[in-house]
Protein backbone atom coordinates (compact mmCIF):
# COMPACT_ATOMS: atom_id res chain seq x y z
CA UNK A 1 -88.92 -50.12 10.10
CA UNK A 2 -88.04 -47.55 6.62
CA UNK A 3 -88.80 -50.97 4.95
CA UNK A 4 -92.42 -51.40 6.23
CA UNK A 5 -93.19 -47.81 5.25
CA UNK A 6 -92.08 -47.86 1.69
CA UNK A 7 -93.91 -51.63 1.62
CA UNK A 8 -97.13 -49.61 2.84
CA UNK A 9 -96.66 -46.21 0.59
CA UNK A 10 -96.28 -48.72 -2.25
CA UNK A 11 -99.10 -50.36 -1.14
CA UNK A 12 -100.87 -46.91 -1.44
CA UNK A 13 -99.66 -45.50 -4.27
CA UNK A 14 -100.43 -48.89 -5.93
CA UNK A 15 -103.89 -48.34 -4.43
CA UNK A 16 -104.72 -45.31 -5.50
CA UNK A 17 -103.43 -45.59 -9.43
CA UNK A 18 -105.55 -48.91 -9.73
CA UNK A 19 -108.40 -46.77 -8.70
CA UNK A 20 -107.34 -44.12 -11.69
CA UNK A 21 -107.40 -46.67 -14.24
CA UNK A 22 -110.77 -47.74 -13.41
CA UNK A 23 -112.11 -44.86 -14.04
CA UNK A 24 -109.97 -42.70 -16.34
CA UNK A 25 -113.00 -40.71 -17.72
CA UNK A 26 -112.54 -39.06 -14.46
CA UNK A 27 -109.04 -36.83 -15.34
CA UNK A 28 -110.95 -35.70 -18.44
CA UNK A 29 -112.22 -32.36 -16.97
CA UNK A 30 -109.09 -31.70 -15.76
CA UNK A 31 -107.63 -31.38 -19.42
CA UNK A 32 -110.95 -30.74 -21.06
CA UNK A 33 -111.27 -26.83 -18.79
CA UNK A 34 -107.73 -25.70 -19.05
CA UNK A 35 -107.66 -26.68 -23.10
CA UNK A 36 -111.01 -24.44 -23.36
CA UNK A 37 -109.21 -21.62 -21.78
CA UNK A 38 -106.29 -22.61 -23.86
CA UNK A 39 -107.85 -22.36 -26.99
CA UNK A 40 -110.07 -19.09 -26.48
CA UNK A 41 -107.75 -16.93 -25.18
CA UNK A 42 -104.95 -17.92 -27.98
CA UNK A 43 -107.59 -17.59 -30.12
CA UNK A 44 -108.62 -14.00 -28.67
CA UNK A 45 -105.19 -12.32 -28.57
CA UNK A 46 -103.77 -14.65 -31.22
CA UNK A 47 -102.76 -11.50 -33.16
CA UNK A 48 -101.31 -9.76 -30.00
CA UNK A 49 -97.59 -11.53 -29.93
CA UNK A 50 -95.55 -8.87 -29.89
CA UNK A 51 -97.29 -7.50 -27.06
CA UNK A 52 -97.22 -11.33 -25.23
CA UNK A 53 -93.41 -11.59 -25.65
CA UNK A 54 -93.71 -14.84 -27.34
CA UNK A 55 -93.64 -16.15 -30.61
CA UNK A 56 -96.98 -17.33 -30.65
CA UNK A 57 -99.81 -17.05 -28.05
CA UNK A 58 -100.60 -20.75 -27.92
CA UNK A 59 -96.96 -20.40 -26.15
CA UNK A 60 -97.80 -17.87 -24.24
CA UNK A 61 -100.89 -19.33 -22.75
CA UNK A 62 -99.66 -23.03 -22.77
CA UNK A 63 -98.16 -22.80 -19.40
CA UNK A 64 -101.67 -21.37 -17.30
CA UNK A 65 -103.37 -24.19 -18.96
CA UNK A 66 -100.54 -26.64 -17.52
CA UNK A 67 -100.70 -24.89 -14.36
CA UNK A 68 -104.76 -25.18 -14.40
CA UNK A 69 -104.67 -29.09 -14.74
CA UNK A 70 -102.06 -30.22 -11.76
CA UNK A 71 -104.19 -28.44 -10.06
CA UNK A 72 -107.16 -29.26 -10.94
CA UNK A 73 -106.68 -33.14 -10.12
CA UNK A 74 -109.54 -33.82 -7.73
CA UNK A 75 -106.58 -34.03 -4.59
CA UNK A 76 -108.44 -35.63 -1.47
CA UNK A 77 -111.49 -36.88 -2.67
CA UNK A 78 -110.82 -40.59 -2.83
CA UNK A 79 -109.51 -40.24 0.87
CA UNK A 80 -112.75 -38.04 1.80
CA UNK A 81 -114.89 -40.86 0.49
CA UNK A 82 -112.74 -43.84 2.20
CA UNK A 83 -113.83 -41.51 5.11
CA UNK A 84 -117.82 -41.20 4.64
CA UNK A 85 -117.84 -44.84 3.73
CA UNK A 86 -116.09 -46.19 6.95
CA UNK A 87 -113.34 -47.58 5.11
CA UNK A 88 -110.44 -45.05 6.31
CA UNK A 89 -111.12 -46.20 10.04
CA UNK A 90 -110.95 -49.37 9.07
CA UNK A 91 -107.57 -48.95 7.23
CA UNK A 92 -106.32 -47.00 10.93
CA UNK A 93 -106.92 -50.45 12.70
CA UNK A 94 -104.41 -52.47 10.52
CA UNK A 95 -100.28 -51.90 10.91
CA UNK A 96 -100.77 -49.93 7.84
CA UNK A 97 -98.42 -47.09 8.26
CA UNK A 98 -100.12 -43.59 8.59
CA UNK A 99 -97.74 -41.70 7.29
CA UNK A 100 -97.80 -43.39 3.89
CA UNK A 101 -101.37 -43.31 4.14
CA UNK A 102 -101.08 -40.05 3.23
CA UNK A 103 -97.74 -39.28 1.10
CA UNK A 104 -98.59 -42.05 -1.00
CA UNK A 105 -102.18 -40.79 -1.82
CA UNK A 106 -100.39 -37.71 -2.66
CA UNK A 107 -98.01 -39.07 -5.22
CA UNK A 108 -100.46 -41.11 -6.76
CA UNK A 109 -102.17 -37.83 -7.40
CA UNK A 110 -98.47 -36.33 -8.62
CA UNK A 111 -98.72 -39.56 -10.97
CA UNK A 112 -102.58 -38.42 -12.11
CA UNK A 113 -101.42 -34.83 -12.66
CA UNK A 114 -98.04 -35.46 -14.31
CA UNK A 115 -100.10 -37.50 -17.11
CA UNK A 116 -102.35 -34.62 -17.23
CA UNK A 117 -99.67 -32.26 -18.00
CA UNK A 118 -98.44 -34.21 -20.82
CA UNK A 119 -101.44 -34.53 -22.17
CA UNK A 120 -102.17 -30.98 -22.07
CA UNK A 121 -98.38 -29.97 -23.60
CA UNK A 122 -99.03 -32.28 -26.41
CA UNK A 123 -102.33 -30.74 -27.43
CA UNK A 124 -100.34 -27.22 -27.28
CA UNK A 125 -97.37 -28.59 -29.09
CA UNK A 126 -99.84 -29.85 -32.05
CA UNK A 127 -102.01 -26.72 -31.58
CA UNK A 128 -98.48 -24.43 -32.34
CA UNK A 129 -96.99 -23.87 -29.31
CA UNK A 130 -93.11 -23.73 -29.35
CA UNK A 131 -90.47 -24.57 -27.38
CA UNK A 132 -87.66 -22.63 -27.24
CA UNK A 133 -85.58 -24.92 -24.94
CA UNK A 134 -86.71 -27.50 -26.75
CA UNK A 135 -87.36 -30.94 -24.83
CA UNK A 136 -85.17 -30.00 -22.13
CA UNK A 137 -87.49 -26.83 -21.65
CA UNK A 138 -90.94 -29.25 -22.04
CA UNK A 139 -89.22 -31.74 -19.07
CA UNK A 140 -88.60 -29.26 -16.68
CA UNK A 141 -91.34 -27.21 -17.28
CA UNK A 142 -93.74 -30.30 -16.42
CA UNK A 143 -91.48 -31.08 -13.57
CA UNK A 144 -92.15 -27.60 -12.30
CA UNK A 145 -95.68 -27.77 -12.63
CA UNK A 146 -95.83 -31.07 -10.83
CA UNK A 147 -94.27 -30.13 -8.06
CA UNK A 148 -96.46 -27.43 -7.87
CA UNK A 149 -99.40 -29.76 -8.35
CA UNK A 150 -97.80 -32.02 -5.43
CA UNK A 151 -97.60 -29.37 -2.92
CA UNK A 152 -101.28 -27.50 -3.98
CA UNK A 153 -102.99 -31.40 -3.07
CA UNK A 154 -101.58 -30.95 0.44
CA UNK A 155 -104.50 -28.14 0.60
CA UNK A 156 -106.95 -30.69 -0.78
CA UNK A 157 -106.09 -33.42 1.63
CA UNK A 158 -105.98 -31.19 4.70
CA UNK A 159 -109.76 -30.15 3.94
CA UNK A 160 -110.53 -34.11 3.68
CA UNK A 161 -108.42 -35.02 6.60
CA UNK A 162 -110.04 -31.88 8.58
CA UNK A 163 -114.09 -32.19 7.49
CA UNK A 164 -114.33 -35.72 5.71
CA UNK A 165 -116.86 -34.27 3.46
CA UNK A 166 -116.53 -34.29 -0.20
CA UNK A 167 -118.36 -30.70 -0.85
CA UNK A 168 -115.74 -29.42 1.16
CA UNK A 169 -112.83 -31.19 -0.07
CA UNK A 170 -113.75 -29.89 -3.80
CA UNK A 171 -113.71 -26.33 -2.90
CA UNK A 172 -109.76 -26.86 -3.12
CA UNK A 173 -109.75 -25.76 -6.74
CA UNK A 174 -112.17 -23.18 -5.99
CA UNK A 175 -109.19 -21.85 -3.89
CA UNK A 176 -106.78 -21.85 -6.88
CA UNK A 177 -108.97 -20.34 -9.20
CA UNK A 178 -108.47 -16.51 -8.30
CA UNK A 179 -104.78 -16.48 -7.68
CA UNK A 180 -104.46 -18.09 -10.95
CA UNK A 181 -106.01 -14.94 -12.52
CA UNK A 182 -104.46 -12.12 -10.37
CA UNK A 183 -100.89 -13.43 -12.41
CA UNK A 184 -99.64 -12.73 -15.55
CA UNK A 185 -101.75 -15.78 -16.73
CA UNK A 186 -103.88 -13.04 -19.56
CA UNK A 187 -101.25 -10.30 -20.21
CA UNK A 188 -97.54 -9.81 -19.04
CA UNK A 189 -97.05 -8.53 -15.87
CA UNK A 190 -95.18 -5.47 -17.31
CA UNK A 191 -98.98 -4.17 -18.40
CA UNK A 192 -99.93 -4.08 -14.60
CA UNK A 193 -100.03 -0.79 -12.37
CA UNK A 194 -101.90 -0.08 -9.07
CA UNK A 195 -103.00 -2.53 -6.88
CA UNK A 196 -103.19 -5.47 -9.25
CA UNK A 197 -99.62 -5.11 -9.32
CA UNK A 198 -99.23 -5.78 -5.76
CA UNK A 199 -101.79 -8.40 -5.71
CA UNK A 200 -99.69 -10.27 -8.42
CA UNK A 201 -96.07 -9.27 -6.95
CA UNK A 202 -97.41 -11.19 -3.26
CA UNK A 203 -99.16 -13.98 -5.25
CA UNK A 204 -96.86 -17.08 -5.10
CA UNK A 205 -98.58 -18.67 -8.14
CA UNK A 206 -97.11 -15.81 -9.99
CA UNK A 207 -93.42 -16.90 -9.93
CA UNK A 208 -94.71 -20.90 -10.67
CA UNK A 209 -95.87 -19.17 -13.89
CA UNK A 210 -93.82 -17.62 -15.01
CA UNK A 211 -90.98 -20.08 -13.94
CA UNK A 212 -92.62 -22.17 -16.39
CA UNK A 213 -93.24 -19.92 -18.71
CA UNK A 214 -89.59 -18.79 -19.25
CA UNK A 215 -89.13 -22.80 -20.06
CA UNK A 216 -90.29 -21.95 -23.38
CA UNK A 217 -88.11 -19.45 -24.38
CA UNK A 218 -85.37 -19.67 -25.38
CA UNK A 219 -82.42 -18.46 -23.24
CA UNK A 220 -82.38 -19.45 -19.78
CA UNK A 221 -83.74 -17.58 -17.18
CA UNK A 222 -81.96 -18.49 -14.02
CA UNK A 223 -83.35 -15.68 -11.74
CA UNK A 224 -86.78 -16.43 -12.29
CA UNK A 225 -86.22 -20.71 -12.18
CA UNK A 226 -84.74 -20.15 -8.59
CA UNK A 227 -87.90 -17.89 -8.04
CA UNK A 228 -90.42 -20.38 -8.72
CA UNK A 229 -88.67 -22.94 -7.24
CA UNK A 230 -88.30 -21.27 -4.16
CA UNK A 231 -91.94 -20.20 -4.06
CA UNK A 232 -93.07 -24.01 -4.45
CA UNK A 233 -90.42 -25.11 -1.49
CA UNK A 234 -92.34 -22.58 0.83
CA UNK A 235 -95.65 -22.92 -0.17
CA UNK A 236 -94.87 -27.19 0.10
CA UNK A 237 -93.70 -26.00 3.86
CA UNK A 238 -96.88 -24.52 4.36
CA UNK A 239 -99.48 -27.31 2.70
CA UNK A 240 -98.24 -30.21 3.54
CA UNK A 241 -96.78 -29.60 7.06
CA UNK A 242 -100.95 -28.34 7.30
CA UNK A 243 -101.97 -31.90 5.79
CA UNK A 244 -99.45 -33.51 8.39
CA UNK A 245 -101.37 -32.10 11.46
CA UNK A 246 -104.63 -32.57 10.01
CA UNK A 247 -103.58 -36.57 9.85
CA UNK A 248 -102.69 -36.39 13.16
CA UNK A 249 -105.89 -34.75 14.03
CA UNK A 250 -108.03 -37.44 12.10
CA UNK A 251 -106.22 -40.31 13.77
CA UNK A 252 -106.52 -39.48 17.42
């Protein structure tokens, strides 16, 4: 039985890469907008690093841009248009397991975001970011940012899974976009008062960020690793338990 579903999530993950590499122009917005943002705010407060904390501000903006692109990775739409075209249905009638439909669409997209990361991290490394942990720091920073990418898709594949429309299933990103902002993604979070410092303190992307960004540094932060970490196990609870049900909905 455990060996028919890992034939059928390879069979899905195998899938849904194939379908990347067809079209690869298709990841390119999802470097191209976080490297904009990347290069105009370093640019803008590129004199400001003192007041950053870092050495640079390419380093201190690297990680939003990171966190921007996992999840910005287009999560659900392939499934949302195997939906609208008939071809998900069809997919339900074969021994195909339905479990890996999904899981494996969603580390296909951990695949698609991962690259993006890198790609991202490489343009900030030869734009002047440092690393203070040095590779180490640059590995588990992208590992954090995946799995933050991996458990953010569960929202995207939920929406697909719940409307099977594509307009619908984009507004995923839409979601992100705010939360992003009410963090310490422009200025540290020392600079806040009032009620954007609430907002920020209850805003799980918060801790993500600045998990990540205390990859860069040097010293290790353990306090604020075990944060972000944390904050990506419960928000994963959350998502993809959601995607789970709304599978369940879609196939009876």
């Amino acid at each position: 039985m455990m060996n028919k579903f890992y034939n059928d999530l390879y069979f899905v993950i195998k899938r849904e890469i194939n379908a990347m590499k067809r079209v690869p122009a298709a990841t390119l917005p999802a470097v191209f907008i976080p490297i904009f943002f990347f290069f105009v705010y370093s640019a803008a407060l590129g004199t400001s690093t003192q007041f950053l904390g870092q050495s640079n501000a390419y380093t201190f903006y690297l990680p939003v841009s990171i966190l921007l692109s996992v999840s910005n990775g287009g999560a659900g739409l392939r499934m949302v248009s195997d939906i609208e075209s008939g071809y998900f249905e069809k997919l339900l009638l074969t021994p195909v397991n339905r479990l890996a439909l999904l899981i494996g669409s969603m580390f296909a997209e951990l695949f698609k975001t991962t690259i993006q990361a890198i790609l991202v991290c490489l343009i900030g490394w030869v734009a002047g970011a440092s690393f203070g942990l040095g590779i180490f720091g640059v590995i588990a920073m992208i590992t954090l940012a995946g799995s933050w990418g991996f458990v953010f898709s569960a929202i995207g594949y939920t929406i697909a899974l719940r409307t099977g429309n594509v307009q619908a299933t984009q507004s995923a990103f839409v979601i992100f976009f705010p939360f992003l902002f009410l963090t310490s993604s422009l200025v540290p979070i020392e600079a806040f008062d009032g009620w954007f410092k609430v907002a920020t303190n209850l805003n799980p992307v918060t801790y993500v960020l600045e998990g990540c960004r205390s990859l860069l540094t040097p010293g290790f932060e353990f306090l604020t690793i075990i944060k972000a970490v944390a904050t990506i196990i419960i928000v994963g609870m959350i998502t993809i338990s959601s995607s789970f049900m709304a599978l369940n909905k879609r196939i009876i």
